[in-house]
Protein backbone atom coordinates (compact mmCIF):
# COMPACT_ATOMS: atom_id res chain seq x y z
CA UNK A 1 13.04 -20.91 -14.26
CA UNK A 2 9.59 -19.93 -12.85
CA UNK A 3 11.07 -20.28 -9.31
CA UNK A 4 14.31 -18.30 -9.97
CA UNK A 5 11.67 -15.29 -10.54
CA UNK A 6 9.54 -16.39 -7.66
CA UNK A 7 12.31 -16.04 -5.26
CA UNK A 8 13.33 -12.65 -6.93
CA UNK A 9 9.79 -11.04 -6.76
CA UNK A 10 9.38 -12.30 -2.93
CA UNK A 11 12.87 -10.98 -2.50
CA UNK A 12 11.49 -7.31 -4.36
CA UNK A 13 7.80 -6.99 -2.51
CA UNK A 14 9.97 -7.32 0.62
CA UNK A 15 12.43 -4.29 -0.46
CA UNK A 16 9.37 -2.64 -1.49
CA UNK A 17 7.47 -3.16 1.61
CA UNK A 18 10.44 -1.38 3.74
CA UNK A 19 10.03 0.96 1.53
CA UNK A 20 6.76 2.19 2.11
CA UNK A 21 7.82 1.54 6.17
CA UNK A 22 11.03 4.11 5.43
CA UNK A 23 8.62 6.57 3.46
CA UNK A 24 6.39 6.52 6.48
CA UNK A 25 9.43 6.89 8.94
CA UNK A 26 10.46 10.08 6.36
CA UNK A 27 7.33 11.98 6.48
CA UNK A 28 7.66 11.81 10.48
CA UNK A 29 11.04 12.76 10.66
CA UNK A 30 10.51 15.51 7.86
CA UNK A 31 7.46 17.09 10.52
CA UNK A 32 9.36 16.76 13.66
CA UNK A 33 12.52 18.25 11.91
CA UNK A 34 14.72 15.78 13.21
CA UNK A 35 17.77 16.45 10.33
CA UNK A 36 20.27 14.21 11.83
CA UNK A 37 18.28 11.30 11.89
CA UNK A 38 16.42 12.18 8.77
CA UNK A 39 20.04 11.85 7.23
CA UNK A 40 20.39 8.67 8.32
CA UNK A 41 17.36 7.04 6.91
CA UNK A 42 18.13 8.54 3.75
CA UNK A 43 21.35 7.01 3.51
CA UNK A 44 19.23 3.50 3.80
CA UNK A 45 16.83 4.69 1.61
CA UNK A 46 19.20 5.44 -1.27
CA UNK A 47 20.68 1.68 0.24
CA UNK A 48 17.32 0.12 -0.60
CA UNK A 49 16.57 1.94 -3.76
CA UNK A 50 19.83 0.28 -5.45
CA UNK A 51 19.01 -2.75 -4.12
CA UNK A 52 15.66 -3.11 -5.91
CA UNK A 53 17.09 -1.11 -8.87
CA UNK A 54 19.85 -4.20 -9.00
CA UNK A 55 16.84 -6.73 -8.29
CA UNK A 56 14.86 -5.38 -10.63
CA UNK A 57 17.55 -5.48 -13.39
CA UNK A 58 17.94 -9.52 -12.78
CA UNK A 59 13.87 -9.61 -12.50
CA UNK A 60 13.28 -8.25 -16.17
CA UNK A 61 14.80 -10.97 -18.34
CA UNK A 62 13.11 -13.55 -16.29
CA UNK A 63 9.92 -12.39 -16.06
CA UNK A 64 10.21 -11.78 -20.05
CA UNK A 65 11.73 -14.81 -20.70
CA UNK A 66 8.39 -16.61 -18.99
CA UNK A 67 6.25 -14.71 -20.96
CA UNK A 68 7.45 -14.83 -23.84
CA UNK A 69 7.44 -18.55 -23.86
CA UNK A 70 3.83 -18.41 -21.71
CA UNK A 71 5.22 -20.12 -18.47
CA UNK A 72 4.10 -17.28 -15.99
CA UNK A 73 2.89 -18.74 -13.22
CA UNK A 74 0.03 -17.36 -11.18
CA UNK A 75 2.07 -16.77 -8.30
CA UNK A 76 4.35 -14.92 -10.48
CA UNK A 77 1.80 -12.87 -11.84
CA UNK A 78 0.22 -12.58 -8.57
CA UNK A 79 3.87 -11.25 -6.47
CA UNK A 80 4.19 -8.60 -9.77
CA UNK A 81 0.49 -7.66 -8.58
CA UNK A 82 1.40 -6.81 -5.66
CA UNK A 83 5.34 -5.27 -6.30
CA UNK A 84 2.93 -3.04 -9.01
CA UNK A 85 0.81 -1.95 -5.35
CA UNK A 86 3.64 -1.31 -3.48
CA UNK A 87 5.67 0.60 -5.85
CA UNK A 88 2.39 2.78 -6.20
CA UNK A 89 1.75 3.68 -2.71
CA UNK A 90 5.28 4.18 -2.88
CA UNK A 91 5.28 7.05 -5.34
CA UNK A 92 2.35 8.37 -3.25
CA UNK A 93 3.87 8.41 -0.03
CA UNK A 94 6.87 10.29 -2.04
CA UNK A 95 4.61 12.46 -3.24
CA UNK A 96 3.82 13.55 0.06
CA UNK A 97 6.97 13.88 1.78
CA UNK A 98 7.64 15.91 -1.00
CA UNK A 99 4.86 18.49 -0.49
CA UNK A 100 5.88 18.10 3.26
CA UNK A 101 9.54 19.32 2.57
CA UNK A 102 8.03 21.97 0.03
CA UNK A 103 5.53 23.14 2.54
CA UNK A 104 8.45 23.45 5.29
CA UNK A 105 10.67 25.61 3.03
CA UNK A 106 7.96 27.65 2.68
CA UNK A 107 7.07 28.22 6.01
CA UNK A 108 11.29 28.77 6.67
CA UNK A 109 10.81 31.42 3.83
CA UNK A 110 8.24 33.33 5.70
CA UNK A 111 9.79 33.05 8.83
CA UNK A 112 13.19 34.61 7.00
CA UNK A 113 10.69 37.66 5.99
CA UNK A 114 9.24 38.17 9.23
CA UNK A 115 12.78 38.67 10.91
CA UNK A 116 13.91 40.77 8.02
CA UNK A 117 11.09 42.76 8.69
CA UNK A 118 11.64 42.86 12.49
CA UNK A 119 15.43 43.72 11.79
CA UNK A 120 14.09 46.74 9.34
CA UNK A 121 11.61 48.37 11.51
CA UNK A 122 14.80 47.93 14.57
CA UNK A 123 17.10 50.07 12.42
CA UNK A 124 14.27 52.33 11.41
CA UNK A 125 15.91 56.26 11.79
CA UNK A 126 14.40 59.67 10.73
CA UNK A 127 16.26 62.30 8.66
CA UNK A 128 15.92 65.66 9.51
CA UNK A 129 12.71 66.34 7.72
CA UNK A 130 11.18 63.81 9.88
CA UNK A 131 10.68 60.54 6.87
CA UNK A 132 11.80 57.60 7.80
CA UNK A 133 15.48 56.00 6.89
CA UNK A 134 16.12 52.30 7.19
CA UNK A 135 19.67 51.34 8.92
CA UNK A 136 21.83 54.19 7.69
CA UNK A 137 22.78 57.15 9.51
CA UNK A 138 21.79 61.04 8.89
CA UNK A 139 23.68 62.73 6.08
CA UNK A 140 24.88 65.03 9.00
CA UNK A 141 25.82 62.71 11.14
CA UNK A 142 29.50 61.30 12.03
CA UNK A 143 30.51 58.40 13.69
């Protein structure tokens, strides 16, 4: 039994390790913009996350089962060590690519304002008492 959840950790702190690898690969793809390939890896990602969401759903009743009945091995204990590290740089490393994205939609948002800005002051007109009129014509004025 102990080597049935052996195999499974092993099998999860490998899943997890690409993990943190496809994070890493995110964050660069998210500051180069590179969209089309960013798609990509997060069609693997989403791959990989059901794949240790599966794994991790044959992993519980094992590694309770061992418990329970105080067989837990230290390399058991030792591999859910180390899937506990890796899942929590991997909910750091989401963490940034998250402020990343946020941080790029903001700068896209002020770059949106500065050309609506540009556009106003372009169309900028002045009525006949000399204030200024943004895009539309004089009321005296046909076109």
């Amino acid at each position: 039994m102990s080597g049935q959840l052996d195999a499974a950790l092993t099998q999860q702190v490998e899943n997890l390790s690409q993990l943190v690898l496809l994070l890493e690969k995110e964050l660069h793809l998210i500051s180069s913009r590179d969209a089309e390939t960013l798609f990509t890896l997060l069609e693997d990602k989403t791959a990989l996350l059901s794949s240790i969401q599966a794994l991790d759903n044959d992993i519980e009743p094992l590694y309770k089962k061992n418990k329970e009945t105080d067989t837990l091995s230290d390399s058991s204990a030792a591999l859910m060590e180390k899937a506990a590290s890796l899942l929590d740089a991997c909910k750091y490393r989401t963490e940034i690519n998250q402020k990343a994205v946020e941080q790029g939609q903001l700068r896209l948002t002020h770059l949106r304002n500065l050309m609506l800005e540009v556009r106003a002051k372009e169309s900028l007109t002045y009525d006949k008492k000399g204030k200024p009129n943004a895009g539309r014509l004089g009321s005296g004025i046909r076109a």
